[in-house]
Protein backbone atom coordinates (compact mmCIF):
# COMPACT_ATOMS: atom_id res chain seq x y z
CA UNK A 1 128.77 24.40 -19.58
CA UNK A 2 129.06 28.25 -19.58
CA UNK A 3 129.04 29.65 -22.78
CA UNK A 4 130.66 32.98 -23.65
CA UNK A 5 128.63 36.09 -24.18
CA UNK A 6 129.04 38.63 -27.08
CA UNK A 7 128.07 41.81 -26.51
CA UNK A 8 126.57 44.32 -29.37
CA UNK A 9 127.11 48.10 -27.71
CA UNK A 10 125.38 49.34 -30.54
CA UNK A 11 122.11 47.03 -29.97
CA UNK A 12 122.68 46.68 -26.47
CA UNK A 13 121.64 43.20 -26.79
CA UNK A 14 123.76 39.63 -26.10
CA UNK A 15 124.04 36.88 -27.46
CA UNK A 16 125.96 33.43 -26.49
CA UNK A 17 129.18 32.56 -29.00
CA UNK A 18 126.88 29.08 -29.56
CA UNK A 19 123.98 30.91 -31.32
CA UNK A 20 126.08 33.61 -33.14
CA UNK A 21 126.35 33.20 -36.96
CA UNK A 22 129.19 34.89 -37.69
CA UNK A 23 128.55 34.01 -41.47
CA UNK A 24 125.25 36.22 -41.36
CA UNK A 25 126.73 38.83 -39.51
CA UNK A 26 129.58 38.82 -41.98
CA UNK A 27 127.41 39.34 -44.78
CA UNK A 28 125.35 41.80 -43.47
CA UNK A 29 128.29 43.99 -42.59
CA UNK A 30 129.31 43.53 -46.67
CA UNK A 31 125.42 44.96 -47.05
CA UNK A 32 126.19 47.67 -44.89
CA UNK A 33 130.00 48.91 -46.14
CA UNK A 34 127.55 50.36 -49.36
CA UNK A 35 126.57 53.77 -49.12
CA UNK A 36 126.20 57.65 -50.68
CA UNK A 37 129.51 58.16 -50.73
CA UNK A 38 129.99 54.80 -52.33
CA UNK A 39 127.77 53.15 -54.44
CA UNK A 40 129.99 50.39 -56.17
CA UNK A 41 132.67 48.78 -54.48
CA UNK A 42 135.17 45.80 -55.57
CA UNK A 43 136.44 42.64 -53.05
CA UNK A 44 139.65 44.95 -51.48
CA UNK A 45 137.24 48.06 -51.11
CA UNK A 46 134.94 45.49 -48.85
CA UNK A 47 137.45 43.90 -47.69
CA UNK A 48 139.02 47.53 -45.80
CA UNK A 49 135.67 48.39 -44.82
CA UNK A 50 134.58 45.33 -42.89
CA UNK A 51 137.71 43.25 -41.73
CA UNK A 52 136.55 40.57 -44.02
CA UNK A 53 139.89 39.13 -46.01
CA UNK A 54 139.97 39.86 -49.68
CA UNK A 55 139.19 36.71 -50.64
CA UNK A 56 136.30 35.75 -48.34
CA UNK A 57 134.94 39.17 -49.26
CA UNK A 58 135.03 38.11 -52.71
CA UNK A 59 133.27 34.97 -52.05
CA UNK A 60 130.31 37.05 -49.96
CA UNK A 61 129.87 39.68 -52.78
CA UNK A 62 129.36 36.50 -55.34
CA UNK A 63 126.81 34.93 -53.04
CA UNK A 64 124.92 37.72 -52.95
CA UNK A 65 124.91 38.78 -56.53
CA UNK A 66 124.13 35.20 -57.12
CA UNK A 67 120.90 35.51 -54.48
CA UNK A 68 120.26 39.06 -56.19
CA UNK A 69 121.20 41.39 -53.80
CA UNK A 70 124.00 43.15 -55.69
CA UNK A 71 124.97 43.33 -59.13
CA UNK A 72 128.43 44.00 -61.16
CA UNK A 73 130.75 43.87 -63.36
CA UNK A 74 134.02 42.16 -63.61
CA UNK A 75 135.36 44.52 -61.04
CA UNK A 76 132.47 46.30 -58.94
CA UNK A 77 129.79 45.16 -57.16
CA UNK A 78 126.39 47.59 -56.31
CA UNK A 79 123.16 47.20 -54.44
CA UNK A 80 120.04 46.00 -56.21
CA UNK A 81 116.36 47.41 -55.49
CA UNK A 82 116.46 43.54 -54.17
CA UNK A 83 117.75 45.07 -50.53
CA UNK A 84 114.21 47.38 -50.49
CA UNK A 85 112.64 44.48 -49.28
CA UNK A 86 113.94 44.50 -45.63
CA UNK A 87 112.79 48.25 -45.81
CA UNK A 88 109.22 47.95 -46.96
CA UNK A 89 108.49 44.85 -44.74
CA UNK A 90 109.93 47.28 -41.83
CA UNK A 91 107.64 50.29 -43.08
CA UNK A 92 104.30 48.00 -43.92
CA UNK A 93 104.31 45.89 -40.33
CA UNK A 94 105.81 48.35 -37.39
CA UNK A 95 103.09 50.20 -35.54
CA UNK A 96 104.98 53.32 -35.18
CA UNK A 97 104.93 54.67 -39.17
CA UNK A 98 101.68 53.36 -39.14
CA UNK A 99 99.86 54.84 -36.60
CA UNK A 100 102.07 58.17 -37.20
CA UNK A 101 101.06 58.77 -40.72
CA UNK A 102 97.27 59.89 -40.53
CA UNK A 103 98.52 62.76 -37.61
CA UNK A 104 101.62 63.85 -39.69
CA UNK A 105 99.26 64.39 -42.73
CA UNK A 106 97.18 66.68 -40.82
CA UNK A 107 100.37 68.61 -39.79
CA UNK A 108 100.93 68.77 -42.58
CA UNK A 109 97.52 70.15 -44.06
CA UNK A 110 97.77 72.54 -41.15
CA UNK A 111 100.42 74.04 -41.68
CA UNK A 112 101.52 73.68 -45.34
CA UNK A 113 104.72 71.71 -44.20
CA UNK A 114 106.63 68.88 -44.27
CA UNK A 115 106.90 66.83 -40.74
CA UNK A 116 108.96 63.47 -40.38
CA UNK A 117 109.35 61.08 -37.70
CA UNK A 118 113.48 59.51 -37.23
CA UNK A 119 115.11 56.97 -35.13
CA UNK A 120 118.75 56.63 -34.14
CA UNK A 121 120.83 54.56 -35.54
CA UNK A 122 124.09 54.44 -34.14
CA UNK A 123 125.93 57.80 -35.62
CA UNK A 124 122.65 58.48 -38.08
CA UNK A 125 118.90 59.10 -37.84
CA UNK A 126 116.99 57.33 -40.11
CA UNK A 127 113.30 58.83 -41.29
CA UNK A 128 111.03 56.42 -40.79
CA UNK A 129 107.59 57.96 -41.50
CA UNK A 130 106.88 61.70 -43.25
CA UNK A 131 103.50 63.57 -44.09
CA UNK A 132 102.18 63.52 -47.34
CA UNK A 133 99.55 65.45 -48.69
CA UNK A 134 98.54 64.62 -52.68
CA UNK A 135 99.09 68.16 -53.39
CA UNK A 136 102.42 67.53 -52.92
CA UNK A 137 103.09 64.99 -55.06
CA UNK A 138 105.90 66.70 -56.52
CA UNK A 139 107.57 67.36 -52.89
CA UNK A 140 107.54 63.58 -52.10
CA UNK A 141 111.68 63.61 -51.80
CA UNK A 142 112.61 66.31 -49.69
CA UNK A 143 115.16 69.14 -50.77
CA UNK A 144 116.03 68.48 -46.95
CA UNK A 145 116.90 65.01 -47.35
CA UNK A 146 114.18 64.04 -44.67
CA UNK A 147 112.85 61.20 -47.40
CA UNK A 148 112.09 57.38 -45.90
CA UNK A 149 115.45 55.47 -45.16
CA UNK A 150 117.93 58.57 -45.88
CA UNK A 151 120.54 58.90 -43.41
CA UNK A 152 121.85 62.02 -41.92
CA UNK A 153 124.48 62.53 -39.08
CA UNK A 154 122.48 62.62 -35.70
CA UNK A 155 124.99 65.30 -34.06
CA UNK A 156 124.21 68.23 -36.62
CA UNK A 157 120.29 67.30 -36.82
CA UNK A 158 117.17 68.12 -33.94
CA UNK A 159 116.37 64.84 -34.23
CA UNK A 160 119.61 63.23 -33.70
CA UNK A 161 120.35 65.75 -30.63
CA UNK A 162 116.43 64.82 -29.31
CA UNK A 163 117.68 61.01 -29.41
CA UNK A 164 120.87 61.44 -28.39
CA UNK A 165 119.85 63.22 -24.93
CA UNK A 166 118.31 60.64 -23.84
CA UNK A 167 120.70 58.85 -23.57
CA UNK A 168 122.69 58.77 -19.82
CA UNK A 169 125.97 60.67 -19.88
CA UNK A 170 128.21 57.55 -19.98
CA UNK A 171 126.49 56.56 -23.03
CA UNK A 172 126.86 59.92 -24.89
CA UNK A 173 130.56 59.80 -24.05
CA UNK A 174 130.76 56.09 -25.65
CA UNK A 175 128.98 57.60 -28.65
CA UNK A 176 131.42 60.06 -28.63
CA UNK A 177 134.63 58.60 -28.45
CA UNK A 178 132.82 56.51 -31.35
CA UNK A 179 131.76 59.09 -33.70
CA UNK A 180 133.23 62.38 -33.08
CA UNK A 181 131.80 65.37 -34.16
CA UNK A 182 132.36 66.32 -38.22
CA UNK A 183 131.88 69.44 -39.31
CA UNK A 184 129.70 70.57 -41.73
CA UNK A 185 128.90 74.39 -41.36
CA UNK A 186 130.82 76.44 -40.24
CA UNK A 187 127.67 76.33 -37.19
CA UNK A 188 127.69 72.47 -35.80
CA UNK A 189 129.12 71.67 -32.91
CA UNK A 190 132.72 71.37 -32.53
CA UNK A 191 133.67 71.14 -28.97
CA UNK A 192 133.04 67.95 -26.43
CA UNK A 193 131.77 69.72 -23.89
CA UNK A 194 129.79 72.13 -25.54
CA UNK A 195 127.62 69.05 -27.05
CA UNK A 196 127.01 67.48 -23.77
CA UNK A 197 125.36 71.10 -22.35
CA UNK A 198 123.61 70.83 -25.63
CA UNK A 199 122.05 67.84 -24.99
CA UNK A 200 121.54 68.50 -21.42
CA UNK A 201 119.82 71.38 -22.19
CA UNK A 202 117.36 69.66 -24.82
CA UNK A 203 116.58 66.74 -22.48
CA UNK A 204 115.39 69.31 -20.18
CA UNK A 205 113.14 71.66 -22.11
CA UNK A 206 112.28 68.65 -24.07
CA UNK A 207 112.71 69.83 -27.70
CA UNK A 208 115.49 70.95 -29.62
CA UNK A 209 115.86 73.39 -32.18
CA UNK A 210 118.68 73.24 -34.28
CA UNK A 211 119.68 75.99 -36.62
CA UNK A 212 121.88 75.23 -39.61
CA UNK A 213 124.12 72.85 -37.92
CA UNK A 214 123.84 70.38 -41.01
CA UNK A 215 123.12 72.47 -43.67
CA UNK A 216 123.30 76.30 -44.45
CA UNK A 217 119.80 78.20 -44.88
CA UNK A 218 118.06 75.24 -42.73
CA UNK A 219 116.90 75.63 -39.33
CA UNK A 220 114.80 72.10 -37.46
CA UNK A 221 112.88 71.93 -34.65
CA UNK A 222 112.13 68.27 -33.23
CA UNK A 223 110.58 66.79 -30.22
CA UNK A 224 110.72 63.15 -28.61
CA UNK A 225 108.25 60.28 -28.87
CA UNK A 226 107.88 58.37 -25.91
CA UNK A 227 106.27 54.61 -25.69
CA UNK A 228 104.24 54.30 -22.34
CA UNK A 229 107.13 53.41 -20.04
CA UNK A 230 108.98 56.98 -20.56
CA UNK A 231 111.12 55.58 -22.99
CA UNK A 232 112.65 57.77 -26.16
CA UNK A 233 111.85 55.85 -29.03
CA UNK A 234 111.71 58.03 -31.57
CA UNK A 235 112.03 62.07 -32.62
CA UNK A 236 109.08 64.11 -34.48
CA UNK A 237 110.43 67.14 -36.24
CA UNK A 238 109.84 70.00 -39.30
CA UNK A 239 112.54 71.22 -40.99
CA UNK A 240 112.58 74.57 -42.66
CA UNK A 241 113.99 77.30 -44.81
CA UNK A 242 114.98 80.25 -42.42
CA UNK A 243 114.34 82.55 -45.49
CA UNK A 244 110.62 80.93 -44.87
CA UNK A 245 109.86 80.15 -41.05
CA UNK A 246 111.95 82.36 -37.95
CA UNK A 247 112.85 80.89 -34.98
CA UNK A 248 110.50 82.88 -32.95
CA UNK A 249 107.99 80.90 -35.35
CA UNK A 250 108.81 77.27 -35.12
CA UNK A 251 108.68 77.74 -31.16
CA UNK A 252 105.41 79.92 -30.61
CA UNK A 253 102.97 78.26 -33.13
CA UNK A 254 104.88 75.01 -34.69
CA UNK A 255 106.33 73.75 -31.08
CA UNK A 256 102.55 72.94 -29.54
CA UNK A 257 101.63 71.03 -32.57
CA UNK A 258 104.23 68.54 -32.09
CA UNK A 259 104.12 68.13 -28.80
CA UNK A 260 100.54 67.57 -29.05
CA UNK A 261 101.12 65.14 -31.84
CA UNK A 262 104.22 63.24 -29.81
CA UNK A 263 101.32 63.39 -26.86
CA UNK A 264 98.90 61.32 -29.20
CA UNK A 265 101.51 59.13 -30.31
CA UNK A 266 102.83 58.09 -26.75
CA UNK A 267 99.06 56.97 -25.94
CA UNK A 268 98.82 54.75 -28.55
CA UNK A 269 102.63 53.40 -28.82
């Protein structure tokens, strides 16, 4: 007997109807309908966010408060520091923020800045490993937003743009049609084609600098990590006040230090 696939075009990966828990994956949607812009949602809020019915939703935001993932009231449900778990156990056993951390510090105590380490997640890179120096201690959450496990759109950031050209064409127009492009300067990227030159121009020079596409004042300048088989897995940036780094900087004496740090990484990945 044949059974049917499902396909996850975010993941890439299949997986036959038989061994799909659609329970699990229900719940873990519910996880991921929190977020910034909403912290505490009730049964109907979930239940427009993930296609869940109202009352199913209901019964997945009890379980969970019941296994302590959320919390609430008689109307509102929120995440608990319960969730951190799947975070730190991602942080304290893959190699990558491992092995990254002891080079990033010495970036950092190079050049007196900040340098991070993101992978794409669907429309978002997520940091995943950043210097720190214990001089810094009161820098540990970035004015940036570059902290571990924040999320910021992939289309206005170098980072993002870094992951996103590697991608083949077809797949940047299927993230596209996706995600769009929102504005949030007047600077980022409005227009289709414009982003696919973009992106065909950073997959050839092999860096990207991006200059205050996501946030006013901020310029970035990121390069890919490759694993041994020439694969993207990964984006190594600094981000920077332009009233405190130019341009002309970032590429003449910050630009060599990453690529000879994404260099070291790819030999050990």
């Amino acid at each position: 007997m044949r059974y049917q696939q499902i396909h996850n075009s975010s993941s890439g990966e299949s997986i036959s109807n038989d061994d799909y828990i659609a329970g699990l994956a229900k719940g873990l949607a519910l996880l991921e309908a929190f977020g910034m812009e909403r912290q505490k949602l009730n049964a109907s809020q979930v239940s427009a966010r993930t296609g869940i019915s109202r009352t199913a939703a209901r019964r997945y935001l009890r379980t969970l408060k019941f296994l302590g993932y959320l919390d609430g009231d008689e109307h509102y449900f929120w995440l608990t520091h319960k969730v951190l778990r799947f975070s730190s156990s991602y942080l304290s056993s893959a190699s990558l923020p491992k092995v990254a951390q002891p080079m990033l510090n010495l970036l950092s105590a190079q050049t007196s800045f900040t340098f991070s380490i993101a992978v794409l997640d669907e429309n978002e890179v997520v940091p995943i490993a950043r210097s720190y120096l214990a001089q810094q201690d009161n820098l540990r959450i970035s004015p940036y937003g570059m902290h571990l496990g924040n999320r910021l759109p992939a289309h206005a950031t170098s980072t993002g743009k870094v992951l996103l050209a590697a991608l083949t064409h077809d797949e940047q127009k299927v993230w596209f049609d996706r995600h769009g492009l929102k504005r949030l300067t007047p600077y980022t990227i409005q227009d289709e084609a414009d982003f696919y030159q973009v992106l065909q121009q950073v997959a050839q020079q092999d860096f990207c600098l991006s200059q205050e596409e996501h946030e006013l004042g901020i310029h970035a300048l990121a390069v890919p990590i490759y694993a041994q088989q020439s694969k993207v897995v990964a984006a190594l940036n600094i981000i920077s006040s332009t009233t405190k780094t130019t341009d002309d900087y970032l590429l003449t004496k910050i630009l060599p230090l990453l690529q000879d740090t994404a260099r070291e990484l790819r030999n050990v990945l």
